[in-house]
N, C-alpha and C. Protein backbone atom coordinates (compact mmCIF):
# COMPACT_ATOMS: atom_id res chain seq x y z
N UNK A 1 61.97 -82.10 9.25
CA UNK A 1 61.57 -83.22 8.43
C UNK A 1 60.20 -83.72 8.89
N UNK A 2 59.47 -83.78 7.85
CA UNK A 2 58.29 -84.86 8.43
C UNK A 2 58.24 -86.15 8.52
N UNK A 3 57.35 -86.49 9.02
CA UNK A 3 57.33 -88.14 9.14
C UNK A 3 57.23 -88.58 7.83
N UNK A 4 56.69 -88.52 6.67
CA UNK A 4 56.51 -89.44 5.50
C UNK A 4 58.39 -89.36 4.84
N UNK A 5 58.92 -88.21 5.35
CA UNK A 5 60.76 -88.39 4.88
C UNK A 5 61.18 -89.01 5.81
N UNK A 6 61.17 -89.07 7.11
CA UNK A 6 61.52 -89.83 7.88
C UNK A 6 61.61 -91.50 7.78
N UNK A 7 60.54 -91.40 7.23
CA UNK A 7 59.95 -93.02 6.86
C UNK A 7 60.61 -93.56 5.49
N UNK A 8 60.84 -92.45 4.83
CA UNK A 8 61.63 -92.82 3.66
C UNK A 8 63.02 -93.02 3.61
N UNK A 9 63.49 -92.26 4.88
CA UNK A 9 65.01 -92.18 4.89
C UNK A 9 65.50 -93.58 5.65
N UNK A 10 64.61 -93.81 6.53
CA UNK A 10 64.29 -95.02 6.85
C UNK A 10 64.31 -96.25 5.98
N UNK A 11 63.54 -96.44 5.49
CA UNK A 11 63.22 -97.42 4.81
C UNK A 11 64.91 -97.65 3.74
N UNK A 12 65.00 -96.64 3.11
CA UNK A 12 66.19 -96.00 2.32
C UNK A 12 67.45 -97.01 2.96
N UNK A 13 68.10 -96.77 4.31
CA UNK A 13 68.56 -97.37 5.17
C UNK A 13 68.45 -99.01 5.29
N UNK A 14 67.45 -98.87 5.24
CA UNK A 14 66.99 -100.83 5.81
C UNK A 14 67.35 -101.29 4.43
N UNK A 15 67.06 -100.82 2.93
CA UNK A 15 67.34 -101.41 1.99
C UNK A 15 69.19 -101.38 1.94
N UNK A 16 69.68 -100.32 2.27
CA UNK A 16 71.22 -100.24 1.75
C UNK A 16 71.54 -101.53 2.70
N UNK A 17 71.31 -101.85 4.02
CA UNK A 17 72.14 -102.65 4.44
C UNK A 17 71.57 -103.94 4.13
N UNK A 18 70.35 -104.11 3.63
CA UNK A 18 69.50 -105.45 3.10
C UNK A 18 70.66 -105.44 1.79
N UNK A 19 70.81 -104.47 0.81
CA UNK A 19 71.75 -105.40 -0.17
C UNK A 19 73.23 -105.46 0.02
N UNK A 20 73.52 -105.05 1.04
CA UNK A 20 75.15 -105.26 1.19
C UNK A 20 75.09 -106.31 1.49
N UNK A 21 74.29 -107.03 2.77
CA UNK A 21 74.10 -108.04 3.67
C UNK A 21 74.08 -108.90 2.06
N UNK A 22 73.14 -108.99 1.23
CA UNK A 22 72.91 -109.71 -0.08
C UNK A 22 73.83 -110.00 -0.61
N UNK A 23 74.41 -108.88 -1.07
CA UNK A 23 76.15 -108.85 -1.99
C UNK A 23 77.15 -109.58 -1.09
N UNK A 24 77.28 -109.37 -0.03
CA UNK A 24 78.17 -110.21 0.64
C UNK A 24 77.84 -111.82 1.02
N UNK A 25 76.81 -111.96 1.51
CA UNK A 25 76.36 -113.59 1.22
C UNK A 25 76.74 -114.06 0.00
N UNK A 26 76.16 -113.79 -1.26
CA UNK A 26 76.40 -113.83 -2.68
C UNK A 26 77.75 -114.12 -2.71
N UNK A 27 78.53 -113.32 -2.54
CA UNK A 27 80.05 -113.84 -3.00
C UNK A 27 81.42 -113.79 -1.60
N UNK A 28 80.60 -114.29 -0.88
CA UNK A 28 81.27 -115.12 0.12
C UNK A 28 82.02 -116.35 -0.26
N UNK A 29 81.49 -117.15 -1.01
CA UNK A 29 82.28 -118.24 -2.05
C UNK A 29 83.66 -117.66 -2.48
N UNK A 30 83.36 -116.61 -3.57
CA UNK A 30 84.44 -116.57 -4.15
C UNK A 30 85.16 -115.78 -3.14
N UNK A 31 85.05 -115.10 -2.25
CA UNK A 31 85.94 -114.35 -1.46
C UNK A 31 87.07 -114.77 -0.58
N UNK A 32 86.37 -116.30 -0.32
CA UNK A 32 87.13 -117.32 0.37
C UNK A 32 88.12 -117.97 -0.94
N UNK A 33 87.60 -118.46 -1.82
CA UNK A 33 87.97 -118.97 -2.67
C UNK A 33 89.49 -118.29 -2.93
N UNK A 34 89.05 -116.69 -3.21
CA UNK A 34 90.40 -115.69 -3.23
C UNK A 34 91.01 -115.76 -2.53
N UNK A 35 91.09 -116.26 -1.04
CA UNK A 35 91.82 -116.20 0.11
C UNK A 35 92.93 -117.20 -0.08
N UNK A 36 92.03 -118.38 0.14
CA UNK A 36 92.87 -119.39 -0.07
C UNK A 36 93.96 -119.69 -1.41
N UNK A 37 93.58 -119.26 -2.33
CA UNK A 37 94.55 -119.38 -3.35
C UNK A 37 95.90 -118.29 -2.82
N UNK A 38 95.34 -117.09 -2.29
CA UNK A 38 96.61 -116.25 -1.55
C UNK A 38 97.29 -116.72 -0.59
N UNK A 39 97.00 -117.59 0.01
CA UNK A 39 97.46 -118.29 0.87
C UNK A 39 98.46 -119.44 0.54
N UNK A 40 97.82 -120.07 -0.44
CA UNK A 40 98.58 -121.07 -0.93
C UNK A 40 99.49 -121.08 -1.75
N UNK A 41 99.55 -119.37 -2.07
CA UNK A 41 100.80 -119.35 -2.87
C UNK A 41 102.04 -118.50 -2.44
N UNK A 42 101.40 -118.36 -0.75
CA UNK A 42 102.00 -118.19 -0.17
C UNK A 42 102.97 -119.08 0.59
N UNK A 43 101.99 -120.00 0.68
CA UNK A 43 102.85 -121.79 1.45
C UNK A 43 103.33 -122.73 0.26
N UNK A 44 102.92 -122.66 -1.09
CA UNK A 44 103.08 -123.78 -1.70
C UNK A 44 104.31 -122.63 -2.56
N UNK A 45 104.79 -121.94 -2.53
CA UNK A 45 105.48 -121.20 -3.99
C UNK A 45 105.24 -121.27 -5.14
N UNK A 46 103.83 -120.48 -5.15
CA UNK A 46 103.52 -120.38 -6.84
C UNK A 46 104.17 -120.24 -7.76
N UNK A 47 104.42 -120.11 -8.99
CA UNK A 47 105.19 -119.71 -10.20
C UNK A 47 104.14 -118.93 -11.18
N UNK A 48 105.21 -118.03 -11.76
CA UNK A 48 104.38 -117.37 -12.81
C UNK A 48 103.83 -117.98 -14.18
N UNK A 49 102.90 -117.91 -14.39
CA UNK A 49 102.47 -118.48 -15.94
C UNK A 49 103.43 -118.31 -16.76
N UNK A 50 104.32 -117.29 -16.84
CA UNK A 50 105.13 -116.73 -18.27
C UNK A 50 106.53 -117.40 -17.86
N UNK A 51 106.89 -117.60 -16.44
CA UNK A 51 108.28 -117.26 -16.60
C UNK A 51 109.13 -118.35 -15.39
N UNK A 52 107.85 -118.77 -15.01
CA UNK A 52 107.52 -119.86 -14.48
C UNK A 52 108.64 -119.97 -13.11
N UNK A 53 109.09 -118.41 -12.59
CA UNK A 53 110.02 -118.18 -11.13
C UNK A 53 108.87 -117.57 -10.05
N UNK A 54 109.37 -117.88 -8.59
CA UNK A 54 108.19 -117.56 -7.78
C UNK A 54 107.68 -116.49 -7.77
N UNK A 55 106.56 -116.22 -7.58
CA UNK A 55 105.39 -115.33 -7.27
C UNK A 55 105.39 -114.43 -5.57
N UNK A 56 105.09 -113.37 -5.42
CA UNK A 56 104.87 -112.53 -4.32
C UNK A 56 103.21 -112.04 -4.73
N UNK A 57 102.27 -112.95 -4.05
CA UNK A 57 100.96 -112.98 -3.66
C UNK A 57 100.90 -111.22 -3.74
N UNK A 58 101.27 -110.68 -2.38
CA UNK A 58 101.23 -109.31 -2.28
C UNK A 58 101.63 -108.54 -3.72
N UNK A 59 102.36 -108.46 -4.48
CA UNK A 59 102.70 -107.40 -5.41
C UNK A 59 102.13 -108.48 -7.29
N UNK A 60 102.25 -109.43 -7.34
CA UNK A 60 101.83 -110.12 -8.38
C UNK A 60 100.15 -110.06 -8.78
N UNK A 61 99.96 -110.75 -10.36
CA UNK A 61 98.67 -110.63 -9.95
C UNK A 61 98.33 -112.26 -10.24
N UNK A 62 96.75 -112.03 -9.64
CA UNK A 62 96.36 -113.43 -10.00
C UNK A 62 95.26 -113.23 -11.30
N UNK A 63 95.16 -114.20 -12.29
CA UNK A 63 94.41 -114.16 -13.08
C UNK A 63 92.99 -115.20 -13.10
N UNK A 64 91.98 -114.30 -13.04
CA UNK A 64 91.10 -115.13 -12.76
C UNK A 64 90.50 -116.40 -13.39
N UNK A 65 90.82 -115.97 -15.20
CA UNK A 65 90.20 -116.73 -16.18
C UNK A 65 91.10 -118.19 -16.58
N UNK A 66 92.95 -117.74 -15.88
CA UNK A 66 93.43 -118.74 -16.19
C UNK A 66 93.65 -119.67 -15.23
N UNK A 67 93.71 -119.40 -13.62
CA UNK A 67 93.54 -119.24 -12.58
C UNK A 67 95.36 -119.46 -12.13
N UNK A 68 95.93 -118.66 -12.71
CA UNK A 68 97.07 -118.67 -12.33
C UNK A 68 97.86 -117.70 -12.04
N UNK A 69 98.88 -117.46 -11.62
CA UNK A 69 100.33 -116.10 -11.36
C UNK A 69 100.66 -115.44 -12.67
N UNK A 70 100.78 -114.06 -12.14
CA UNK A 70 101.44 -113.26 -13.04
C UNK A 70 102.48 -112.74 -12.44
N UNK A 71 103.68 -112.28 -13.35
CA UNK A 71 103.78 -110.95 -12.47
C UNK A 71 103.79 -110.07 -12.47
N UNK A 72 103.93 -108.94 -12.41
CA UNK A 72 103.49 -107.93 -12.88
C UNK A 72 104.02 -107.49 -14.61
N UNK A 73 105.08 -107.68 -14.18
CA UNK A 73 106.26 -107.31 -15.47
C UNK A 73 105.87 -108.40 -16.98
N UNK A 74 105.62 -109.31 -16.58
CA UNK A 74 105.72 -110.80 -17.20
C UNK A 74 103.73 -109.84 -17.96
N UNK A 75 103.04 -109.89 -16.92
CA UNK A 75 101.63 -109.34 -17.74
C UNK A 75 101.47 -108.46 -18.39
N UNK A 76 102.61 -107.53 -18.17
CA UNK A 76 102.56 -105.89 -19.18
C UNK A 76 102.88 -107.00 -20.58
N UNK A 77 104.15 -107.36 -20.19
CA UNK A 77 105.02 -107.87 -21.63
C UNK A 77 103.59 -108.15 -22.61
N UNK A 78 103.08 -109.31 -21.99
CA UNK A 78 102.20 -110.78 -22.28
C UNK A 78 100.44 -109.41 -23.39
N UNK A 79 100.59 -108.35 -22.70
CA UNK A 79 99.57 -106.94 -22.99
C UNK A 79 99.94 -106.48 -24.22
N UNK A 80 101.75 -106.59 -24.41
CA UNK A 80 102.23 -105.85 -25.33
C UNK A 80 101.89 -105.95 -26.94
């Protein structure tokens, strides 16, 4: 390799971790944001939007737009 690829592969490098470093600052908000709602529906016993019995954080989903529980079964139906 010569130096002018070297310098490129380089540079190449410094940018990939300049925009991860970016992307992750950026949505550090919502990442937490996601946490805590998993959390809390872990301590508080969420209910499902449809069917309105508790929620399992781990296997359910969360919906972002309504900001509430699904569960899995209850969201196929709700698709149908």
């Amino acid at each position: 390799m010569n130096p002018a690829e070297l310098l490129l592969l380089g540079l190449a490098a410094v940018g990939s971790v300049w925009a991860l470093a970016g992307y992750l600052r950026a949505s550090r908000a919502r990442r937490r944001a996601r946490r805590r709602e998993q959390q809390g529906a872990e301590t508080a016993r969420e209910t499902c939007a449809v069917c309105h019995l508790p929620v399992d954080p781990r296997v359910d989903l969360f919906d972002e737009n309504s900001r509430g529980w699904w569960h899995r079964d209850c969201w196929r139906e709700a698709m149908l």
